[in-house]
N, C-alpha and C. Protein backbone atom coordinates (compact mmCIF):
# COMPACT_ATOMS: atom_id res chain seq x y z
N UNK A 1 0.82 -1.19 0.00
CA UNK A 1 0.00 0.00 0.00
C UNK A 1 0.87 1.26 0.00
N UNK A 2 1.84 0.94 0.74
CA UNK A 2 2.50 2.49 0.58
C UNK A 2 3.41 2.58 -0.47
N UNK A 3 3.44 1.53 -0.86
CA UNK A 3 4.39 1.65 -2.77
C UNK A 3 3.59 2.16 -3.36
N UNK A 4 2.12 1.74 -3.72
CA UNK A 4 1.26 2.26 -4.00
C UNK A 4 1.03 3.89 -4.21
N UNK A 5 1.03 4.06 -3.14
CA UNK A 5 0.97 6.02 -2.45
C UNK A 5 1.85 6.64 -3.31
N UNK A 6 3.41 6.47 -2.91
CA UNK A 6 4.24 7.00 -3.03
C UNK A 6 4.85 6.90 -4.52
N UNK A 7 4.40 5.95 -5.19
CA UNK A 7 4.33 5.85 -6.86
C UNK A 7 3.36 6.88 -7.14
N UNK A 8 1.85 7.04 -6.50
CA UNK A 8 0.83 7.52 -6.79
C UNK A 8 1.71 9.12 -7.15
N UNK A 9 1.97 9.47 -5.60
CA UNK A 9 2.48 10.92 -5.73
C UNK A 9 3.60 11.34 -6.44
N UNK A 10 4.07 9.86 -6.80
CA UNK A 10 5.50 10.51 -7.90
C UNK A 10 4.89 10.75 -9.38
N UNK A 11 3.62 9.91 -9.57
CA UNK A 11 3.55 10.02 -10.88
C UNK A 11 2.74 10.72 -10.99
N UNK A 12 2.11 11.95 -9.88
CA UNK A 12 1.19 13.02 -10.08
C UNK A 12 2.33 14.12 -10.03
N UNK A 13 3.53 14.11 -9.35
CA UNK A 13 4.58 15.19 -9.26
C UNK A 13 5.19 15.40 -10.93
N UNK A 14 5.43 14.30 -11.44
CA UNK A 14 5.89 14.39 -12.67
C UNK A 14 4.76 14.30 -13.55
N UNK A 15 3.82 14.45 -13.56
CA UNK A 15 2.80 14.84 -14.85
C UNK A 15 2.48 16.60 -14.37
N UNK A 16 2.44 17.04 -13.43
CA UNK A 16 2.46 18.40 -13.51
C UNK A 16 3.74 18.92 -13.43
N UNK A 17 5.01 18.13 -13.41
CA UNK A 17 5.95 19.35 -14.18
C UNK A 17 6.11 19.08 -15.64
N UNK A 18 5.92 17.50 -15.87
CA UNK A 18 5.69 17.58 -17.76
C UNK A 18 4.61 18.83 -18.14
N UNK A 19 3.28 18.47 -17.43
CA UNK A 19 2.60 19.59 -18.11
C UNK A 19 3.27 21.24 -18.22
N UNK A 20 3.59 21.19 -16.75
CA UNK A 20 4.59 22.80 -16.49
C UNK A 20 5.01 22.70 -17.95
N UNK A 21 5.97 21.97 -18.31
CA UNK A 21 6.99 22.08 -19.06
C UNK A 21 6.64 22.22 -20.60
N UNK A 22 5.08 21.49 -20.53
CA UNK A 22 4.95 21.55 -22.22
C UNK A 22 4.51 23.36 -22.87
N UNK A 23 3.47 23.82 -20.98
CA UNK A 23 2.95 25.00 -21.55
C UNK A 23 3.84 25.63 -21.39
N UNK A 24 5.60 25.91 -21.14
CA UNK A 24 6.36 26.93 -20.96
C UNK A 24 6.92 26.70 -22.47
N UNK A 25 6.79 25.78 -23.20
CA UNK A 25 7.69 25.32 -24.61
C UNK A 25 6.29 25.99 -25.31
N UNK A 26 5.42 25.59 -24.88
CA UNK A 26 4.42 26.15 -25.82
C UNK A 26 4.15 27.63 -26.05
N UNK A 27 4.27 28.73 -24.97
CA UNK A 27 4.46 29.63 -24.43
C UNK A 27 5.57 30.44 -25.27
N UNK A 28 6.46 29.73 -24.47
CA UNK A 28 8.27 30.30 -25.64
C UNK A 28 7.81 30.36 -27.10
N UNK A 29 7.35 29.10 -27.66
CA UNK A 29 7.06 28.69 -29.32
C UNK A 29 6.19 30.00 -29.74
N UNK A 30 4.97 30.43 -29.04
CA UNK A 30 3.71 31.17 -29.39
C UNK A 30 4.44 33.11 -29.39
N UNK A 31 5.46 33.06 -28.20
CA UNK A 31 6.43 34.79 -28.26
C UNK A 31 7.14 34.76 -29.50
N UNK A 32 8.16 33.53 -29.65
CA UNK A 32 8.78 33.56 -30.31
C UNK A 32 8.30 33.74 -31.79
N UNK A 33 7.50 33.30 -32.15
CA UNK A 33 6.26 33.26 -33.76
C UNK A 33 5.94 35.32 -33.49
N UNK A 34 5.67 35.60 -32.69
CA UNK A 34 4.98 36.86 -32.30
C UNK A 34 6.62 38.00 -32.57
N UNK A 35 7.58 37.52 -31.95
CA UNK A 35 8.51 38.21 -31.89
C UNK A 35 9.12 38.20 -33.51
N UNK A 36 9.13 37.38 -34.13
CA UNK A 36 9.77 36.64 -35.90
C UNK A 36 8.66 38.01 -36.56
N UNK A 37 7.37 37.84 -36.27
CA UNK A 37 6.51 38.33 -37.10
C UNK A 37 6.88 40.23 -36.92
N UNK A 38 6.73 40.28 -35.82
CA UNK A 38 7.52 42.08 -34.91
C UNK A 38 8.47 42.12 -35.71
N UNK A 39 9.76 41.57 -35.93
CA UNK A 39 10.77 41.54 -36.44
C UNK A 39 10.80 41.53 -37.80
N UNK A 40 10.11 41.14 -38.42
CA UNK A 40 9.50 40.84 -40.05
C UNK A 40 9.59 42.42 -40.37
N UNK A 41 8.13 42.90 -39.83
CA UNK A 41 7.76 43.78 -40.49
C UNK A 41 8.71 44.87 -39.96
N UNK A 42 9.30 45.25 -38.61
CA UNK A 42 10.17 46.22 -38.51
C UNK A 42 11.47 46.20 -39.52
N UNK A 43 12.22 44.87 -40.14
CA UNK A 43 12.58 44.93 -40.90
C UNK A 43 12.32 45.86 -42.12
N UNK A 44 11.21 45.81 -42.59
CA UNK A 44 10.50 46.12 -43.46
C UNK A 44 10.34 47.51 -43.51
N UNK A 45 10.36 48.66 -42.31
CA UNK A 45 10.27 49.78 -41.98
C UNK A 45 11.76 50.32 -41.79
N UNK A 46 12.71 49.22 -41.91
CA UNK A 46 13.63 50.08 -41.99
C UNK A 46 14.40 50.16 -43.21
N UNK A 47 14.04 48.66 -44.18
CA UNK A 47 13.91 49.37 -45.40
C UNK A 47 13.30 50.64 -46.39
N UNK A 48 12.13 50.31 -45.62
CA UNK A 48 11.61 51.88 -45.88
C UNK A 48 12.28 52.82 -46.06
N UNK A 49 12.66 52.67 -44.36
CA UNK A 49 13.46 54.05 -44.11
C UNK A 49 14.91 54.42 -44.77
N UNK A 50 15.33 53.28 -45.00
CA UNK A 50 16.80 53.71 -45.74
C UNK A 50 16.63 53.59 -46.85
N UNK A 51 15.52 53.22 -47.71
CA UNK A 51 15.37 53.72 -49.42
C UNK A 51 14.76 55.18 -49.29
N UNK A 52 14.25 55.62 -48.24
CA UNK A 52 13.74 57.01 -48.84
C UNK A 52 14.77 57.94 -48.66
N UNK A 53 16.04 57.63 -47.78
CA UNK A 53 16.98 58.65 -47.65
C UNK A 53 18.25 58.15 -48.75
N UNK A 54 18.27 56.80 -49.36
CA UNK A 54 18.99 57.07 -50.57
C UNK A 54 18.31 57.37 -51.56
N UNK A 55 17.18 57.35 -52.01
CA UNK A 55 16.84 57.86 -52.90
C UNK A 55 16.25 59.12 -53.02
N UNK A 56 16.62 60.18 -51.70
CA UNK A 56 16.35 61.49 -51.46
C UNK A 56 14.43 61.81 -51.84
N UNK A 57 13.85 60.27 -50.95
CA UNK A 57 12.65 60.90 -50.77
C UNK A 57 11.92 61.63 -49.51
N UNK A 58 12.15 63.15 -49.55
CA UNK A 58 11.64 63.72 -48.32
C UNK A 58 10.19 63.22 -47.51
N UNK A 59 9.65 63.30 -48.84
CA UNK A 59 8.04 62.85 -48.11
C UNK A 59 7.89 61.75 -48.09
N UNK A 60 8.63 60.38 -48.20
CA UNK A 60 8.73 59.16 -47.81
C UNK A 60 9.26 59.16 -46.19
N UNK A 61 10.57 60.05 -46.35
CA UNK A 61 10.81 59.83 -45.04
C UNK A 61 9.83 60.21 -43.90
N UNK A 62 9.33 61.31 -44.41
CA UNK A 62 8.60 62.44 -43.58
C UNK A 62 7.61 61.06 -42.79
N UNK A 63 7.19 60.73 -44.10
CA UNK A 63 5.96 59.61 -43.46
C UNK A 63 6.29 58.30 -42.18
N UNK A 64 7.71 58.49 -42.37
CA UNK A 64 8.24 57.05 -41.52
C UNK A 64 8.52 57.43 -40.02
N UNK A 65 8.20 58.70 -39.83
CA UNK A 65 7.82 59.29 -38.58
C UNK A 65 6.80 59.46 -37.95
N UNK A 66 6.33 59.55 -36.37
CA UNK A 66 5.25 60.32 -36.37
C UNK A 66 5.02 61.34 -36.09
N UNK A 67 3.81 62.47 -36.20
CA UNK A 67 4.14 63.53 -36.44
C UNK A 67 4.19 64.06 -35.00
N UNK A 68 4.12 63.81 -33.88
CA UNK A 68 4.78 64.03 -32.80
C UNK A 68 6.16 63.54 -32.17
N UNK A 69 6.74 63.31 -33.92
CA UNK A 69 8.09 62.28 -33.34
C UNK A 69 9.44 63.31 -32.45
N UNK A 70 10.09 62.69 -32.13
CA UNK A 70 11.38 63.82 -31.60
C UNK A 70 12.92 63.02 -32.05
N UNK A 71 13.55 63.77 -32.53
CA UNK A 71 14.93 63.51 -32.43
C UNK A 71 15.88 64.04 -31.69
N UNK A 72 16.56 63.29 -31.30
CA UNK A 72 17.50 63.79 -29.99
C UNK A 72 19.40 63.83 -31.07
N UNK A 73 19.93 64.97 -30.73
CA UNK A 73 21.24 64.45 -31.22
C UNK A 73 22.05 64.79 -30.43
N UNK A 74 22.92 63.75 -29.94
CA UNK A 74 23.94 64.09 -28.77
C UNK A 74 25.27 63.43 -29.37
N UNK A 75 25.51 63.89 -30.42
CA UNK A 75 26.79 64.08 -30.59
C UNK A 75 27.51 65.78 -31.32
N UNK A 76 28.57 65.93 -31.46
CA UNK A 76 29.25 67.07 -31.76
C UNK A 76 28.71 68.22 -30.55
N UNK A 77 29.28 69.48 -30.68
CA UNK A 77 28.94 70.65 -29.61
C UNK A 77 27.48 70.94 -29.37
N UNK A 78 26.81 70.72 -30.18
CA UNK A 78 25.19 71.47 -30.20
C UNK A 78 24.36 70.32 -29.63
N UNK A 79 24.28 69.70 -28.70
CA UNK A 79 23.42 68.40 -28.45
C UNK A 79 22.28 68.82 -27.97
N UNK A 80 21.22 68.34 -28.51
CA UNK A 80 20.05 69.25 -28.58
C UNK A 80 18.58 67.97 -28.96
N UNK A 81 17.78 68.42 -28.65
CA UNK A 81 16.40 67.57 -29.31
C UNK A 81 15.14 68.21 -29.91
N UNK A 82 14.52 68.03 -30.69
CA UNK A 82 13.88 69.17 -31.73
C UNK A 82 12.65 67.65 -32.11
N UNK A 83 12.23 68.51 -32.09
CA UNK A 83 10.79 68.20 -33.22
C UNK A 83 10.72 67.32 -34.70
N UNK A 84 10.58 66.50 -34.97
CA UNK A 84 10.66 65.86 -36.41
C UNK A 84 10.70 67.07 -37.49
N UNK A 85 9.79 67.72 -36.90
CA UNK A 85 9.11 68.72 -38.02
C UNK A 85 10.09 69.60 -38.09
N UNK A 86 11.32 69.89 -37.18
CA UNK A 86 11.97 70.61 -37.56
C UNK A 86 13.43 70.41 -37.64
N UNK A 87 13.85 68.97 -37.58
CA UNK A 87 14.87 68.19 -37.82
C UNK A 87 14.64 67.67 -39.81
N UNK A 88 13.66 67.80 -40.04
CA UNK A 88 13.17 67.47 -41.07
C UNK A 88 13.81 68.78 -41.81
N UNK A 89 13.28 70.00 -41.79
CA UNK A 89 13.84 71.23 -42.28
C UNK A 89 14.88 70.85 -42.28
N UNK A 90 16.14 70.77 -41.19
CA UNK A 90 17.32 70.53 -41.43
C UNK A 90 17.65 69.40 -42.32
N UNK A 91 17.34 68.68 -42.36
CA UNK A 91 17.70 67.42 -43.77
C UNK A 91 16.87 67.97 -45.03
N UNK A 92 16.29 68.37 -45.28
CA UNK A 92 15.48 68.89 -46.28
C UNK A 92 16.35 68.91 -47.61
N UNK A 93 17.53 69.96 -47.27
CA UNK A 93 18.45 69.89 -48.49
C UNK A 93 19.20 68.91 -49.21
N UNK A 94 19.24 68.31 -48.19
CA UNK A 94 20.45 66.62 -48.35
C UNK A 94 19.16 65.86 -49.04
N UNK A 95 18.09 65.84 -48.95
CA UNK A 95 17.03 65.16 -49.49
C UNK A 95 17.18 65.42 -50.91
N UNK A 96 16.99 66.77 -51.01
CA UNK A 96 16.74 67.47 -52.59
C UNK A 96 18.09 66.99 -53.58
N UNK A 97 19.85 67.33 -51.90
CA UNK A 97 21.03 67.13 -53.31
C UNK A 97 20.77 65.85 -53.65
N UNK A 98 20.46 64.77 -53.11
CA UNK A 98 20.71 63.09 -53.45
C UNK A 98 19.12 63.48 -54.29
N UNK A 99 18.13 63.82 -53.98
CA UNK A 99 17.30 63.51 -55.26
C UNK A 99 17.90 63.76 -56.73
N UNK A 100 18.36 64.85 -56.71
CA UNK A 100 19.03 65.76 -57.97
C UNK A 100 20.09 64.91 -58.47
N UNK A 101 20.82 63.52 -57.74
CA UNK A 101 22.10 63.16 -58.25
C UNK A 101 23.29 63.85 -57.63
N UNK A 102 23.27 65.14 -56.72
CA UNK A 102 24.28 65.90 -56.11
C UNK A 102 25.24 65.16 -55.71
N UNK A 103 24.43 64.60 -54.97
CA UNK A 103 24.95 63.12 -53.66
C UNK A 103 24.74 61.99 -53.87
N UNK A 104 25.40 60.94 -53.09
CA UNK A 104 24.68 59.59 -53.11
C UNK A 104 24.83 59.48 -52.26
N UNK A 105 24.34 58.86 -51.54
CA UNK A 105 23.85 58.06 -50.09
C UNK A 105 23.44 56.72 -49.41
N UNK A 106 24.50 55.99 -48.99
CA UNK A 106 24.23 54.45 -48.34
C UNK A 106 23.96 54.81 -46.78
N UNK A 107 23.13 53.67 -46.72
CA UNK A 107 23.09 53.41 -45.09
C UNK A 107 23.16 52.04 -44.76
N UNK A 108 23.69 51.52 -43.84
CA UNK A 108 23.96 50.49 -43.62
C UNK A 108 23.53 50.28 -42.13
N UNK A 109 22.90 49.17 -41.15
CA UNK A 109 22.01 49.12 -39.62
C UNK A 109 22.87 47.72 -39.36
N UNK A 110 23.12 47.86 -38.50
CA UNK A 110 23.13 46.61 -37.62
C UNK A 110 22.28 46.82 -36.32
N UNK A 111 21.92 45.77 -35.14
CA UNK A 111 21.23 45.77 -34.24
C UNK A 111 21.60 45.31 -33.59
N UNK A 112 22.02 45.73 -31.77
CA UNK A 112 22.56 45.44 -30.49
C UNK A 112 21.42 45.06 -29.74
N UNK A 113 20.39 45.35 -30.16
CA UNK A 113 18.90 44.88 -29.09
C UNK A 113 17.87 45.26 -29.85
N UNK A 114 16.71 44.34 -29.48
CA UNK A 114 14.89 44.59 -30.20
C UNK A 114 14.21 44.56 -29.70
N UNK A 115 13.97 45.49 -28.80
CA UNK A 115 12.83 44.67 -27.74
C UNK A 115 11.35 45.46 -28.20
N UNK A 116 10.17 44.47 -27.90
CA UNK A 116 8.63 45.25 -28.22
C UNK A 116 8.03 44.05 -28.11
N UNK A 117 6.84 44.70 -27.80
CA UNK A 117 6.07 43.73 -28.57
C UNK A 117 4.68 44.27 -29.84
N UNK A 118 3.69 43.92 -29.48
CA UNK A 118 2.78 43.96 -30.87
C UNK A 118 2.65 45.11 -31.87
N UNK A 119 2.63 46.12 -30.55
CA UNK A 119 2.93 47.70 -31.44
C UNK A 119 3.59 48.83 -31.07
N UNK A 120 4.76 47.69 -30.00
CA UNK A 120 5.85 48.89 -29.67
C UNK A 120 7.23 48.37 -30.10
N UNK A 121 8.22 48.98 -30.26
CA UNK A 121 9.44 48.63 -30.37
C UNK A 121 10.31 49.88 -30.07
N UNK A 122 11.32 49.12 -29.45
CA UNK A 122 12.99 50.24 -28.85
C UNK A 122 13.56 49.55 -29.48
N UNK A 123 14.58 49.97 -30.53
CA UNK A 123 15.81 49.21 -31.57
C UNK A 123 16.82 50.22 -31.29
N UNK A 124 17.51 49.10 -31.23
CA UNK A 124 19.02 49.53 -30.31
C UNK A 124 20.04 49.28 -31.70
N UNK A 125 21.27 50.14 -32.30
CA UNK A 125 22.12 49.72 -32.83
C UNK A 125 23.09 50.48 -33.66
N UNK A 126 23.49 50.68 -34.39
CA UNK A 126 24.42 51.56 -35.35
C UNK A 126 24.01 51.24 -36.67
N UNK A 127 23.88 52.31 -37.35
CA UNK A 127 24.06 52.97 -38.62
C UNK A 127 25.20 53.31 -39.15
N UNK A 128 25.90 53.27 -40.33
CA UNK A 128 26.43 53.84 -41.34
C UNK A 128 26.14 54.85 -42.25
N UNK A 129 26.33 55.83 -42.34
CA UNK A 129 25.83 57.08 -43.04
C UNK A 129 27.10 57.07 -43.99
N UNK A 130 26.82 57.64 -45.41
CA UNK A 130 28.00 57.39 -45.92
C UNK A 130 27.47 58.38 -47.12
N UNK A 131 28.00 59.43 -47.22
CA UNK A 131 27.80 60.46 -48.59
C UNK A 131 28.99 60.56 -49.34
N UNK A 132 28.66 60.34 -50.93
CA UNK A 132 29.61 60.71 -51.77
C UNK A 132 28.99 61.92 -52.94
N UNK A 133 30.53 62.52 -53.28
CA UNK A 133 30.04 63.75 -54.27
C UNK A 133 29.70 62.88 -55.58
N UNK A 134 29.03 63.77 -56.36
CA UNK A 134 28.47 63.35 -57.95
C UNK A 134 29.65 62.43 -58.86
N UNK A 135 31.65 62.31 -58.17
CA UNK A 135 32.41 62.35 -58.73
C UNK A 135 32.79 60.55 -58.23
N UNK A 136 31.63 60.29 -57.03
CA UNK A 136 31.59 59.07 -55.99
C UNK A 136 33.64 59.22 -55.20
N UNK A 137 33.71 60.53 -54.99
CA UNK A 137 34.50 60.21 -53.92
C UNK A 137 33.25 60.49 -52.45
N UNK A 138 34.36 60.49 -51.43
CA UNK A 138 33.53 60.20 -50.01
C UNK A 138 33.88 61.33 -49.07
N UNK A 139 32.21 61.94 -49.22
CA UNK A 139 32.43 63.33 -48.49
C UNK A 139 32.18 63.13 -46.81
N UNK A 140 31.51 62.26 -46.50
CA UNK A 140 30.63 62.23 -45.15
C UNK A 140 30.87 60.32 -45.03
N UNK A 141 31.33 59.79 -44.03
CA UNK A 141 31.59 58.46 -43.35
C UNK A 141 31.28 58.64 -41.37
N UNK A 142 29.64 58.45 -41.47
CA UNK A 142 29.55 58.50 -39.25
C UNK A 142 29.20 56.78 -39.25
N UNK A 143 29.79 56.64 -38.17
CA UNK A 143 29.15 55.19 -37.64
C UNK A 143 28.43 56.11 -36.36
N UNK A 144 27.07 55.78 -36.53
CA UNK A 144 26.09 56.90 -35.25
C UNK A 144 25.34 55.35 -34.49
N UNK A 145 25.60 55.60 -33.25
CA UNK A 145 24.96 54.36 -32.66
C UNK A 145 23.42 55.41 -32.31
N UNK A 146 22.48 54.10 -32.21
CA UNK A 146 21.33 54.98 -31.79
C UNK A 146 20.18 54.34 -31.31
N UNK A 147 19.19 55.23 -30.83
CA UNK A 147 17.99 54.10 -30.37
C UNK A 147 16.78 54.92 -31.10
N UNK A 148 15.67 54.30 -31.16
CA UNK A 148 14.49 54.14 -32.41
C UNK A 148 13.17 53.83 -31.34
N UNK A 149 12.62 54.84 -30.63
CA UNK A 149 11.27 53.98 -30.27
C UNK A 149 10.66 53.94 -31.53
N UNK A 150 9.43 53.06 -31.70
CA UNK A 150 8.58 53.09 -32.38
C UNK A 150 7.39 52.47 -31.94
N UNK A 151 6.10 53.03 -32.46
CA UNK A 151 4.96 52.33 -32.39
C UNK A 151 4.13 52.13 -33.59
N UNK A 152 3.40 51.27 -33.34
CA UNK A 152 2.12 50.61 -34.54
C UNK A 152 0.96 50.88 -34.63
N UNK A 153 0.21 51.89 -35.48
CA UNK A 153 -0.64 52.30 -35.93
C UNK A 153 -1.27 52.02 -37.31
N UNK A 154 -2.79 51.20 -37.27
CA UNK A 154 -3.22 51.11 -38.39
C UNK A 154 -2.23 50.36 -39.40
N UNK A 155 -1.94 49.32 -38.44
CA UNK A 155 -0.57 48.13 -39.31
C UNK A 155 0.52 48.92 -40.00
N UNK A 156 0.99 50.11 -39.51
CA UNK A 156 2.16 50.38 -40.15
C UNK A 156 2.85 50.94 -38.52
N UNK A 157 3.78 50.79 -39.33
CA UNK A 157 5.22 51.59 -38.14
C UNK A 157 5.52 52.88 -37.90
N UNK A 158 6.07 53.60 -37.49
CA UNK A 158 6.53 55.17 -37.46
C UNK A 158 6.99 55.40 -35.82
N UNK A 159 8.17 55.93 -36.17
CA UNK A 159 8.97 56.51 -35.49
C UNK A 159 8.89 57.38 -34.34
N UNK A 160 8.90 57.32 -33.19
CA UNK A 160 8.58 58.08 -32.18
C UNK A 160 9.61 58.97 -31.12
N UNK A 161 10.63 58.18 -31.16
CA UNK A 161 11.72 59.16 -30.64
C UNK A 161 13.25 58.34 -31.41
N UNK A 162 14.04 59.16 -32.33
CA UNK A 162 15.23 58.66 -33.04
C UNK A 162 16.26 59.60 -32.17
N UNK A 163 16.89 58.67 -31.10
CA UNK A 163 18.46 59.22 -30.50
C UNK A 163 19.52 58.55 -31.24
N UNK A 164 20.16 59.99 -31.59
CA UNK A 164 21.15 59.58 -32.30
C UNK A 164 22.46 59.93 -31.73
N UNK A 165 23.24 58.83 -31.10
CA UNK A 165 24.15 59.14 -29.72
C UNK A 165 25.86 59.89 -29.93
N UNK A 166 26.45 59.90 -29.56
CA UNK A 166 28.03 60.24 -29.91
C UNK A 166 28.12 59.02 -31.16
N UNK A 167 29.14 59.41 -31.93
CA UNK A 167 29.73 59.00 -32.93
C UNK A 167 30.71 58.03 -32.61
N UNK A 168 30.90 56.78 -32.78
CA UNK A 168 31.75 55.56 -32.21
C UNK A 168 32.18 55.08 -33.51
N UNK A 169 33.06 54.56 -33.52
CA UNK A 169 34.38 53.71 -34.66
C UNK A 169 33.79 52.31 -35.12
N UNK A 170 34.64 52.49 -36.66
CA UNK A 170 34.50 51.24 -37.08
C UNK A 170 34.48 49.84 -35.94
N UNK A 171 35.78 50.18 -35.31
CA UNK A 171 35.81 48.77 -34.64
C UNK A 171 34.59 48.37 -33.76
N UNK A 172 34.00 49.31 -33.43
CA UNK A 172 32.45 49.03 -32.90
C UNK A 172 31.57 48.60 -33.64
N UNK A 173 31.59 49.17 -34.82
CA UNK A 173 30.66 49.09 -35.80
C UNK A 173 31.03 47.59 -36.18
N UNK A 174 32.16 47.12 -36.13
CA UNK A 174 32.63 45.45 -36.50
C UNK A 174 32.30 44.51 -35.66
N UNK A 175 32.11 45.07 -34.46
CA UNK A 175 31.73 44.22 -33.40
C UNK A 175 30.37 43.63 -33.03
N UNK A 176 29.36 44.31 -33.66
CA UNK A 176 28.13 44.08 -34.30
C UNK A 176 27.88 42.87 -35.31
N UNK A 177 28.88 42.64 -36.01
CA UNK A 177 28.57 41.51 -36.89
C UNK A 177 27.35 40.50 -36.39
């Protein structure tokens, strides 16, 4: 009788940590599908975002913001945070020379962190900014590390606060791989 028992309670101890165990795999499986899909489409927004600034589209970019977005820039002497709407003015021209052919313009992202979920995201990582004259020598080379809130509206993305931090080195930028 007490083999009995004590089998009884072993084999009720181990069917509720199997169960524990299936809904924590199941759990992980169901974020992880959720997190792939987050990740999908933010992908997708940051293609956006770096075809509208090589191909010097202002009002593409304009749109990949929101219109209460803020940019922060804390690198060089003037570190300061402004309004989309008026960080926008300031790029305005660089929009027009690369539309015109003036310029050309790559960007290149890697990512140090992603965190969100359904319709938020903080993206953590460095950029490559890279301008050349009409002649493709190389006027402008920043590796800008930075962070990206964003949120999800009406199934699209847009930008809510872009910090764009001190200016850090290739070898950082390599370390990202």
């Amino acid at each position: 009788m007490t083999k009995n028992v004590l089998f009884s309670v072993i084999l009720i101890i181990t069917s509720a940590q199997i169960t524990s165990a299936i809904t924590k795999n199941a759990s992980l499986f169901i974020q992880t599908q959720k997190d792939s899909s987050r990740i999908a489409e933010l992908n997708r927004y940051w293609e956006r975002l770096n075809k509208t600034v090589i191909e010097g589209d202002f009002e593409g970019n304009k749109d990949c913001f929101h219109k209460d977005a803020v940019v922060v820039f804390a690198s060089g002497q003037n570190k300061t945070s402004v309004p989309i709407s008026v960080a926008l003015i300031g790029w305005k021209q660089s929009f027009k020379n690369t539309k015109e052919g003036k310029t050309k313009v790559n960007i290149e992202l890697r990512f140090s962190q992603r965190i969100g979920d359904e319709t938020t995201a903080h993206e953590t990582g460095i950029f490559v900014y890279t301008s050349t004259d009409s002649l493709s020598k190389v006027t402008n080379k920043y590796y800008i590390p930075f962070e990206m809130l964003l949120v999800k509206r009406n199934n699209k993305w847009y930008a809510m606060m872009e910090y764009q931090k001190p200016l850090v080195t290739k070898k950082e930028w390599d370390a990202l791989k």
